[in-house]
N, C-alpha and C. Protein backbone atom coordinates (compact mmCIF):
# COMPACT_ATOMS: atom_id res chain seq x y z
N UNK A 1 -1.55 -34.06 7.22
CA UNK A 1 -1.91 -32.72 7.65
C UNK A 1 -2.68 -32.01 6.54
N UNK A 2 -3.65 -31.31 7.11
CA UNK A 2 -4.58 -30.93 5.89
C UNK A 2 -4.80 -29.32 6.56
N UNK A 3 -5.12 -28.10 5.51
CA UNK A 3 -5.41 -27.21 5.81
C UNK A 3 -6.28 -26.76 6.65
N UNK A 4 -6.71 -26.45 7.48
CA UNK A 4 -8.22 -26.35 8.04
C UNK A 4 -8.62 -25.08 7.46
N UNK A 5 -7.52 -24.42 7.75
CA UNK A 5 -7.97 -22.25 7.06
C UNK A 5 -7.18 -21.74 6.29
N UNK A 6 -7.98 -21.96 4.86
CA UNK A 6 -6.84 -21.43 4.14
C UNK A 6 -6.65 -19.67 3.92
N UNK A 7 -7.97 -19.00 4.92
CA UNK A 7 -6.84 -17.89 4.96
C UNK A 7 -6.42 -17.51 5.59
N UNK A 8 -5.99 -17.86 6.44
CA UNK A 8 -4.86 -18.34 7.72
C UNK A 8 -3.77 -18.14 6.29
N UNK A 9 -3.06 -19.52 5.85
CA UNK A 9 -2.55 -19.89 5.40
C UNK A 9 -2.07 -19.60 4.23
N UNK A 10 -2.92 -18.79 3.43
CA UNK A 10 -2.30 -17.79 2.54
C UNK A 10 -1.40 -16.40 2.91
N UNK A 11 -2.70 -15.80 3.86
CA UNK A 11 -2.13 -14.67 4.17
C UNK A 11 -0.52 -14.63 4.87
N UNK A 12 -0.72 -15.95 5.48
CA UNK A 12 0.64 -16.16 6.40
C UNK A 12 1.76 -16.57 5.65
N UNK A 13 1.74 -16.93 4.02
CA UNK A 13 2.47 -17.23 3.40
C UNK A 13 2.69 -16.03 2.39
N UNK A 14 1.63 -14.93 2.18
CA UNK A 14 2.27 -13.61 2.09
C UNK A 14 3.27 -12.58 2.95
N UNK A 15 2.76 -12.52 4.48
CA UNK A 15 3.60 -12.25 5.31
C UNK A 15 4.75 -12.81 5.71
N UNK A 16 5.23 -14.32 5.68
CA UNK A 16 5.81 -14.85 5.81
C UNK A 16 7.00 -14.14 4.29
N UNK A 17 6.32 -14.44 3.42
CA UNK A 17 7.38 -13.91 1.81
C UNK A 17 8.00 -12.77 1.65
N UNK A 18 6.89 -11.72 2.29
CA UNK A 18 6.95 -10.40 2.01
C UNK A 18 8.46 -9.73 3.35
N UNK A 19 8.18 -10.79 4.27
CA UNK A 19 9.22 -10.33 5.71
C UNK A 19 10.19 -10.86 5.20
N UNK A 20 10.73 -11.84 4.66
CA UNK A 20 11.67 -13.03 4.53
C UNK A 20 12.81 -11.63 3.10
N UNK A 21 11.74 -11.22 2.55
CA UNK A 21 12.50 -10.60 1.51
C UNK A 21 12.77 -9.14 2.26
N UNK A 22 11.65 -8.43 2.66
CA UNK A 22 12.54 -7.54 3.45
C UNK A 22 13.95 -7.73 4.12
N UNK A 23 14.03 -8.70 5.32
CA UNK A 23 15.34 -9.30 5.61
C UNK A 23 16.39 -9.59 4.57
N UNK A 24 15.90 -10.37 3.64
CA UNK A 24 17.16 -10.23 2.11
C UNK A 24 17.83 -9.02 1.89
N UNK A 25 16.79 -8.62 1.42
CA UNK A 25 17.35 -7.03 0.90
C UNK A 25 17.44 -5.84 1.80
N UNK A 26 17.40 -6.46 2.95
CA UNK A 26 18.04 -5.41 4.02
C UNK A 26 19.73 -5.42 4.63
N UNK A 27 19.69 -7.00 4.37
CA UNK A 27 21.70 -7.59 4.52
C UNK A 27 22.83 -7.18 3.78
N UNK A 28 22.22 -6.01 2.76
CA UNK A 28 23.54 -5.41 2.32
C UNK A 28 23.89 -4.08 3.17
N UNK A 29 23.05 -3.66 3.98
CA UNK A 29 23.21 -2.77 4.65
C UNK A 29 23.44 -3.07 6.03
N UNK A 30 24.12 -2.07 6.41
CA UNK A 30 24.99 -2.63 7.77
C UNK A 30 23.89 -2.14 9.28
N UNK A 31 24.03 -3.49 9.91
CA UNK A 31 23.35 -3.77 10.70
C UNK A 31 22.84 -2.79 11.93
N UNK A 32 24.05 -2.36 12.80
CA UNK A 32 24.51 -1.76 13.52
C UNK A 32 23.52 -2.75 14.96
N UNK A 33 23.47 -1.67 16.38
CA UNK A 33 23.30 -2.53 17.36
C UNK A 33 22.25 -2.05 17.95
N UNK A 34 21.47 -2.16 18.87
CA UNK A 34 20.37 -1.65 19.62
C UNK A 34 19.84 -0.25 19.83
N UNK A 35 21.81 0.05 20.33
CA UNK A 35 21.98 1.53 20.60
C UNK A 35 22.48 2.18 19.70
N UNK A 36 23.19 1.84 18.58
CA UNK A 36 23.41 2.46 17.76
C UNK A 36 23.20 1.80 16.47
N UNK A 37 22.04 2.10 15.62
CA UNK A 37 21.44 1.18 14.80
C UNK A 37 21.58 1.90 13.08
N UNK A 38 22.06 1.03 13.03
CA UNK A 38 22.73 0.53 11.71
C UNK A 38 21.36 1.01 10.48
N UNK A 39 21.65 1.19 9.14
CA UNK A 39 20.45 1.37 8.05
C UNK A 39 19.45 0.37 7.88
N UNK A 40 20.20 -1.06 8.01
CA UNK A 40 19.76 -2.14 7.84
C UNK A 40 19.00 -2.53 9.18
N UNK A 41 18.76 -1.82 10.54
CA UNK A 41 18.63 -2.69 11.60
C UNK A 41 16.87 -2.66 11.80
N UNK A 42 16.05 -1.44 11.28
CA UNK A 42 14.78 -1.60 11.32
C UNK A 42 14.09 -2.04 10.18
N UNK A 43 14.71 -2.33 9.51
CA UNK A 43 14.40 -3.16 8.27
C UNK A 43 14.00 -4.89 8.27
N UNK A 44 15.18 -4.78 8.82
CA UNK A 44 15.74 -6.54 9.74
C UNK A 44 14.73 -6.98 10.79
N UNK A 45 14.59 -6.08 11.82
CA UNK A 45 13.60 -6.21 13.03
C UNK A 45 12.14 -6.36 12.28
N UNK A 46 11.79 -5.36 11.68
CA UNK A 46 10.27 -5.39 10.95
C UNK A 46 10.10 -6.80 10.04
N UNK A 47 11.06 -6.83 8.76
CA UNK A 47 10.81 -7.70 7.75
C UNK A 47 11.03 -9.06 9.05
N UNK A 48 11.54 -9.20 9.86
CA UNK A 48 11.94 -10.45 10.86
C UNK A 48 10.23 -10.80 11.86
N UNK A 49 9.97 -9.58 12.13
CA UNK A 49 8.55 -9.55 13.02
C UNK A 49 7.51 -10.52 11.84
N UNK A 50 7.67 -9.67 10.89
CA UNK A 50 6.58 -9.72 9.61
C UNK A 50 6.53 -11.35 9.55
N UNK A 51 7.49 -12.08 8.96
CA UNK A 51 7.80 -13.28 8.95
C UNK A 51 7.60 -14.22 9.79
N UNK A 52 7.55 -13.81 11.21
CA UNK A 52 7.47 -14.81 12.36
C UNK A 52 5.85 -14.86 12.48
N UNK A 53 4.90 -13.53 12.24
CA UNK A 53 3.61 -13.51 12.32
C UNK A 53 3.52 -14.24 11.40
N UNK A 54 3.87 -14.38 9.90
CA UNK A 54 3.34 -15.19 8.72
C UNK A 54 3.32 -16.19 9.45
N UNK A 55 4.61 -17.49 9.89
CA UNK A 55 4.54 -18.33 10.29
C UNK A 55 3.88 -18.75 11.30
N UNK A 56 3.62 -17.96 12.08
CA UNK A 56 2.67 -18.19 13.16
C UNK A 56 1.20 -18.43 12.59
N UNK A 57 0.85 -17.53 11.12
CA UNK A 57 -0.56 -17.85 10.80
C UNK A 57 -0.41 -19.23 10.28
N UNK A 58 0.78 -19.63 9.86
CA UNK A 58 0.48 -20.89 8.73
C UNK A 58 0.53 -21.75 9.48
N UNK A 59 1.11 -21.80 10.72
CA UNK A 59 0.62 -23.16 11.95
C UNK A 59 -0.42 -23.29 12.29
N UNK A 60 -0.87 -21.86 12.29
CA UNK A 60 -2.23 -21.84 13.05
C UNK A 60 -3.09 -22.45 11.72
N UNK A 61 -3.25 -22.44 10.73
CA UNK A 61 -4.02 -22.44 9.76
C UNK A 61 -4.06 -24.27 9.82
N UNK A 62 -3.51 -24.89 10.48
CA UNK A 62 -3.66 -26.27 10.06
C UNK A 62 -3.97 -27.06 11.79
N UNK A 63 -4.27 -26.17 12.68
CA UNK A 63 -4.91 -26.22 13.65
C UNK A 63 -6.29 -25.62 13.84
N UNK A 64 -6.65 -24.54 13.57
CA UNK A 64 -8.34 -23.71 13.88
C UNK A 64 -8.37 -23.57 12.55
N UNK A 65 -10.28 -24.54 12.51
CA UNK A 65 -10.75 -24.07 11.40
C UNK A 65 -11.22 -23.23 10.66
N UNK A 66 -11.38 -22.70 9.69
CA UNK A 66 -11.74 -21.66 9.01
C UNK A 66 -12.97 -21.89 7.58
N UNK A 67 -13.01 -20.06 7.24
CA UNK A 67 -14.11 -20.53 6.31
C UNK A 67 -12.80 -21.10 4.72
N UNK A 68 -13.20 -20.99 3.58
CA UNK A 68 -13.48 -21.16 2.27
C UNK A 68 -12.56 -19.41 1.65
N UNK A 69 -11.73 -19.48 0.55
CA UNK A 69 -11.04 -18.14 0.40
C UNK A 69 -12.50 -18.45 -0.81
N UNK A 70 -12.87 -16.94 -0.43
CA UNK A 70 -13.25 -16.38 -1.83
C UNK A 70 -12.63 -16.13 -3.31
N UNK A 71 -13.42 -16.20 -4.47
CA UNK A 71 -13.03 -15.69 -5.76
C UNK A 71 -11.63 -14.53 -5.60
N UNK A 72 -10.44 -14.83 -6.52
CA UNK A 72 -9.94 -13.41 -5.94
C UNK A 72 -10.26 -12.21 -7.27
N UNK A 73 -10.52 -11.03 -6.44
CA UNK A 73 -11.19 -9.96 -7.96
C UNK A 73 -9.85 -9.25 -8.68
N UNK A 74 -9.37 -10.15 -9.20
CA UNK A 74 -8.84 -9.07 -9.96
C UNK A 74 -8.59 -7.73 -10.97
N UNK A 75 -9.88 -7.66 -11.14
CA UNK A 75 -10.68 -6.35 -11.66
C UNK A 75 -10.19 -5.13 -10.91
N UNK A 76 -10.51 -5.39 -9.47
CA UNK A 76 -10.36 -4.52 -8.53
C UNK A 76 -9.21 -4.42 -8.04
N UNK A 77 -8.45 -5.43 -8.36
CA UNK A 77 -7.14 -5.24 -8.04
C UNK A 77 -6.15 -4.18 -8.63
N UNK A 78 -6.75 -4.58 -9.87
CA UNK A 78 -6.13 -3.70 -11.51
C UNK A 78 -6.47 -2.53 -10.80
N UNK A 79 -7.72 -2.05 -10.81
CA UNK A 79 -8.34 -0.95 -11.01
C UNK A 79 -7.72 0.06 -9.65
N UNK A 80 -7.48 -0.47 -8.86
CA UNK A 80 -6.74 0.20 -7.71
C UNK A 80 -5.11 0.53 -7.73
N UNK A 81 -4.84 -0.68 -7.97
CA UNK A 81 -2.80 -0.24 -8.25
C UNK A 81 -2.79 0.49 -9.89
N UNK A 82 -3.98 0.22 -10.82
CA UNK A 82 -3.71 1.35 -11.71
C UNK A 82 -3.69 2.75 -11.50
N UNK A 83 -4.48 2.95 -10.44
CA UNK A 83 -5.22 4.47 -10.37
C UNK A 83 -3.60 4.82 -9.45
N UNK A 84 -3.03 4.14 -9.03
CA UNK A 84 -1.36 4.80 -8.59
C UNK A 84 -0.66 4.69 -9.14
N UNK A 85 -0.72 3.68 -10.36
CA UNK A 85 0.11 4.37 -11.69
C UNK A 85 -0.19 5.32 -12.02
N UNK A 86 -1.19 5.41 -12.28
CA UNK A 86 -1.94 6.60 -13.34
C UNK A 86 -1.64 8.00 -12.35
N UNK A 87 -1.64 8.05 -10.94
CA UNK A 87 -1.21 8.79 -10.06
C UNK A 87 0.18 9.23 -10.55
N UNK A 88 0.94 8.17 -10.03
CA UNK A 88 2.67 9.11 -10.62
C UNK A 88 3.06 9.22 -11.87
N UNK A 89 1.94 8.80 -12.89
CA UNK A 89 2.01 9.10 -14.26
C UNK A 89 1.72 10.59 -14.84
N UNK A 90 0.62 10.93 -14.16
CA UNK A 90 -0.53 12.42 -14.38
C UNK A 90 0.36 13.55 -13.34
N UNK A 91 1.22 13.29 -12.42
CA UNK A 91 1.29 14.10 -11.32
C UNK A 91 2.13 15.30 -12.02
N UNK A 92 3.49 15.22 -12.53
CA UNK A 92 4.05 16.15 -13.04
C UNK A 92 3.50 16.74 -14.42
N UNK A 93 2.81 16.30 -15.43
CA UNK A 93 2.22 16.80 -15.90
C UNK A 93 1.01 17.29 -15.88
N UNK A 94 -0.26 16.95 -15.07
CA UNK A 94 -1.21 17.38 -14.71
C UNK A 94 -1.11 18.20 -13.36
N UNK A 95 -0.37 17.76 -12.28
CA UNK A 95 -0.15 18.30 -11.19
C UNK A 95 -0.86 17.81 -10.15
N UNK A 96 -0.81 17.77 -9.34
CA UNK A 96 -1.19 17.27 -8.06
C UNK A 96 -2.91 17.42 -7.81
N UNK A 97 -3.59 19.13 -7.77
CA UNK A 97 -5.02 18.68 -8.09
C UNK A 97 -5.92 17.50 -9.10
N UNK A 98 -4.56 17.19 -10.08
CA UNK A 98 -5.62 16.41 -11.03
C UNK A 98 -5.51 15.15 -10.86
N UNK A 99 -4.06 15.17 -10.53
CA UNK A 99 -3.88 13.40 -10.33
C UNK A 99 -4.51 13.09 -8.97
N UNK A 100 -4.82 13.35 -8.04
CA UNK A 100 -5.50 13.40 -6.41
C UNK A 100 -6.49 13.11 -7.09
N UNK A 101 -7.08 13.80 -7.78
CA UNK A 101 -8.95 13.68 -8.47
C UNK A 101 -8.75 12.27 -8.97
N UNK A 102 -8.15 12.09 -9.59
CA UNK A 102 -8.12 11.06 -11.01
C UNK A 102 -7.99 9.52 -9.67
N UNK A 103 -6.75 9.65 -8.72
CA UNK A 103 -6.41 8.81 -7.86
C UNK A 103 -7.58 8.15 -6.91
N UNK A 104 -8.55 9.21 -6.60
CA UNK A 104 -9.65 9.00 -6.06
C UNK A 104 -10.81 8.51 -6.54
N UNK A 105 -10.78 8.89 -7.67
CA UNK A 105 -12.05 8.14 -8.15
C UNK A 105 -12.11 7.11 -8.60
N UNK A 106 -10.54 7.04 -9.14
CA UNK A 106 -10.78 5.56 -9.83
C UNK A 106 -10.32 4.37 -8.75
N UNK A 107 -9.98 4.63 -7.77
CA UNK A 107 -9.65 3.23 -6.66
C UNK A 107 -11.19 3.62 -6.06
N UNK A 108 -11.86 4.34 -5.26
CA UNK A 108 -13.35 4.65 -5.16
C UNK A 108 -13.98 3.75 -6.09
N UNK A 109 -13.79 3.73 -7.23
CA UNK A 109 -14.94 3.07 -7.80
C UNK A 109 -14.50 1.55 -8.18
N UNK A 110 -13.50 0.87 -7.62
CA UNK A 110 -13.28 -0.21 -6.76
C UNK A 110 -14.47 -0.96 -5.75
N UNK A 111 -14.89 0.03 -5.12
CA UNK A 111 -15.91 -0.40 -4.16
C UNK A 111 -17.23 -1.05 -4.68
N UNK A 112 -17.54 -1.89 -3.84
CA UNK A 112 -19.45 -1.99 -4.30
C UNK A 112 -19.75 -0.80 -3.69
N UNK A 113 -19.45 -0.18 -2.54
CA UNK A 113 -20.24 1.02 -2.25
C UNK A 113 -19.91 3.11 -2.82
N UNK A 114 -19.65 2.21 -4.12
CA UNK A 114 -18.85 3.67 -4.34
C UNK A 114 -20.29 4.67 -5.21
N UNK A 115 -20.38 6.13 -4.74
CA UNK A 115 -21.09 6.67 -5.26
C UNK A 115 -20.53 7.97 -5.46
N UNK A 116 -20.89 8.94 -6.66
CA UNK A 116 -20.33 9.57 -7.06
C UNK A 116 -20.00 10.79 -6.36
N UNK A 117 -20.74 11.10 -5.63
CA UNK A 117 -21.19 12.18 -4.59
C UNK A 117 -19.85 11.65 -3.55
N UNK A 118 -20.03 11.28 -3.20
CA UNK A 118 -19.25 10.23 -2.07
C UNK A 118 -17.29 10.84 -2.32
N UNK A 119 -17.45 9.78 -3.80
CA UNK A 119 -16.05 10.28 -4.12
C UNK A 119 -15.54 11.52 -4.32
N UNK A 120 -16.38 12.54 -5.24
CA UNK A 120 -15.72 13.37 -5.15
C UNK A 120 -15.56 14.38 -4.26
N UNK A 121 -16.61 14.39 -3.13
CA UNK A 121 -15.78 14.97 -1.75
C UNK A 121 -14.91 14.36 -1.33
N UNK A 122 -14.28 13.31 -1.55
CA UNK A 122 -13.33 12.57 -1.13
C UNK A 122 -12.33 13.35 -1.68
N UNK A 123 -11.94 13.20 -2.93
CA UNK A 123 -11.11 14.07 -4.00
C UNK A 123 -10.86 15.21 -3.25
N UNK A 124 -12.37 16.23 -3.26
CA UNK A 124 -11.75 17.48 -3.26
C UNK A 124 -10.92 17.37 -1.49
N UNK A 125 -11.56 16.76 -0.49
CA UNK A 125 -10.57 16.55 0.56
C UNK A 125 -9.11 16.52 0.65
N UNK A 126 -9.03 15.25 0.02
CA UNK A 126 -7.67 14.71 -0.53
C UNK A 126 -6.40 15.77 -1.32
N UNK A 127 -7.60 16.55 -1.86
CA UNK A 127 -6.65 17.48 -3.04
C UNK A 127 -6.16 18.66 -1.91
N UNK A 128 -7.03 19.16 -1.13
CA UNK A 128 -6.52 20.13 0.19
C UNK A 128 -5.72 19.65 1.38
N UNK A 129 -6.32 17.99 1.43
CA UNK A 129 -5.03 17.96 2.50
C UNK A 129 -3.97 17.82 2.05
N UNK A 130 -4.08 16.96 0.97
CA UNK A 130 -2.13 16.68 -0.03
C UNK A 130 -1.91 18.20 -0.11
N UNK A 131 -2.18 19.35 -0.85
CA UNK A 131 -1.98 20.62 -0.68
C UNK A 131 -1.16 21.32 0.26
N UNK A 132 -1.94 21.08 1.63
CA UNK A 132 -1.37 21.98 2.52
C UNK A 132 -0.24 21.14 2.96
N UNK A 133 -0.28 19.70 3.35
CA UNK A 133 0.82 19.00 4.33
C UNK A 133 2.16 18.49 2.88
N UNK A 134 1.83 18.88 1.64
CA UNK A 134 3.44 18.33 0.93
C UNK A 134 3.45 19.82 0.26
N UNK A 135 2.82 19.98 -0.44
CA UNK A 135 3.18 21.18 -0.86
C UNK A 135 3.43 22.62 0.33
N UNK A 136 2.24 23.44 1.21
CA UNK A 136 2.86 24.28 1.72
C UNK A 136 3.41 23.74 3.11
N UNK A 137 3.15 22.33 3.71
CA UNK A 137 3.61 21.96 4.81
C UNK A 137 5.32 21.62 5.02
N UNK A 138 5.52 20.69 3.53
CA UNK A 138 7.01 20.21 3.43
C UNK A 138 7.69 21.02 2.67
N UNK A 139 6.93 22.17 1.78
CA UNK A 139 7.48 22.56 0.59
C UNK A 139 7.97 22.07 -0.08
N UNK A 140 7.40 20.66 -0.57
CA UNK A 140 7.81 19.89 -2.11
C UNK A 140 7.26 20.84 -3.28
N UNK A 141 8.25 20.47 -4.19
CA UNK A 141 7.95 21.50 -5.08
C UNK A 141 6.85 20.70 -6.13
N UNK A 142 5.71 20.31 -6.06
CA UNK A 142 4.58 19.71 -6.66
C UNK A 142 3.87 20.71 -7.11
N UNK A 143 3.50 20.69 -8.61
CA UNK A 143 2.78 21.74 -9.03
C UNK A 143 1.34 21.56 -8.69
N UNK A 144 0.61 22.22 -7.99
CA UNK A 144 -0.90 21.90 -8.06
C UNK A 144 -1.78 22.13 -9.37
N UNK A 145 -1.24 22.53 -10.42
CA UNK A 145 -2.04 22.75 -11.91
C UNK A 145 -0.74 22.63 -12.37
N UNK A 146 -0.69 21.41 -13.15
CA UNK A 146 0.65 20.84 -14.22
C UNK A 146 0.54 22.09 -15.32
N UNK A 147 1.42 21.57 -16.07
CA UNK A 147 1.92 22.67 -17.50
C UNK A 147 0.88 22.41 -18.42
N UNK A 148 -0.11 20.48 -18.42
CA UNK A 148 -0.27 20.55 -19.44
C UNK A 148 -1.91 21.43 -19.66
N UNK A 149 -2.08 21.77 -18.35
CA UNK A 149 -3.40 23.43 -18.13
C UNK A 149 -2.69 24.43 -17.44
N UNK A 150 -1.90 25.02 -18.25
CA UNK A 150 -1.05 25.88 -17.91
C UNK A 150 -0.60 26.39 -17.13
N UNK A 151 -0.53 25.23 -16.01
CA UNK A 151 0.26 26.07 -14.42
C UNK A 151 1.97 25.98 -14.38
């Protein structure tokens, strides 16, 4: 048996991993039943769905052929899960306008199509809708100008 698609076959062995562990670490919590459902029971159902699709890609992947996986970029990989570090890093001390800015531009410039214009209407978007729907929508208490510019 030989691969025909390996990204079939990757991806389905991410989904497949990623469901399999949801289900793990959902079994310390109690199950409950259809009608009355337990902490653990949409956890179980999802991470269980998740898993059966993985497996379903990785059969399929050695039946319909496919192309070739590309290079993987890890540049862009960095550069995106950093900018959400750097997000819940900047947030309480800079505050929510700055880290939104900072969050946006730097996964934005991730893209081949990223231009500067582009992003930072993105930003300032981002910075008004996070605004109104956590701060005055939920009333989280998120500073929109951190302490360390004197809000």
């Amino acid at each position: 048996m030989t691969i025909r698609n390996p990204k079939d076959f990757w991806s389905g062995l991410l989904f497949l991993a990623v469901g399999g562990a949801a289900v793990l670490l959902a079994q310390k919590y109690k199950l409950g039943t259809a009608f009355k459902m337990g902490p653990g029971y949409f956890p179980t159902a999802l991470g269980g769905l998740l898993a059966l699709v993985g497996l379903l890609a990785i059969v399929r992947s050695f039946i319909r052929p496919g192309t070739a996986l590309e290079p993987f970029h890890w540049r862009l990989l960095l550069m995106v899960t950093g900018s959400a570090v750097l997000f819940g890093l900047l947030l309480r001390g800079a505050g929510l306008s700055v880290s939104v800015l900072v969050l946006a531009l730097a996964s934005s410039a991730a893209s081949i199509y990223f231009r500067w214009r582009t992003a930072l209407i993105l930003a300032v978007g981002l910075i008004a809708l996070s605004a109104l729907l956590f701060v005055k929508g939920l009333g989280l208490p998120i500073p929109l100008i951190g302490t360390w510019f004197g809000g």
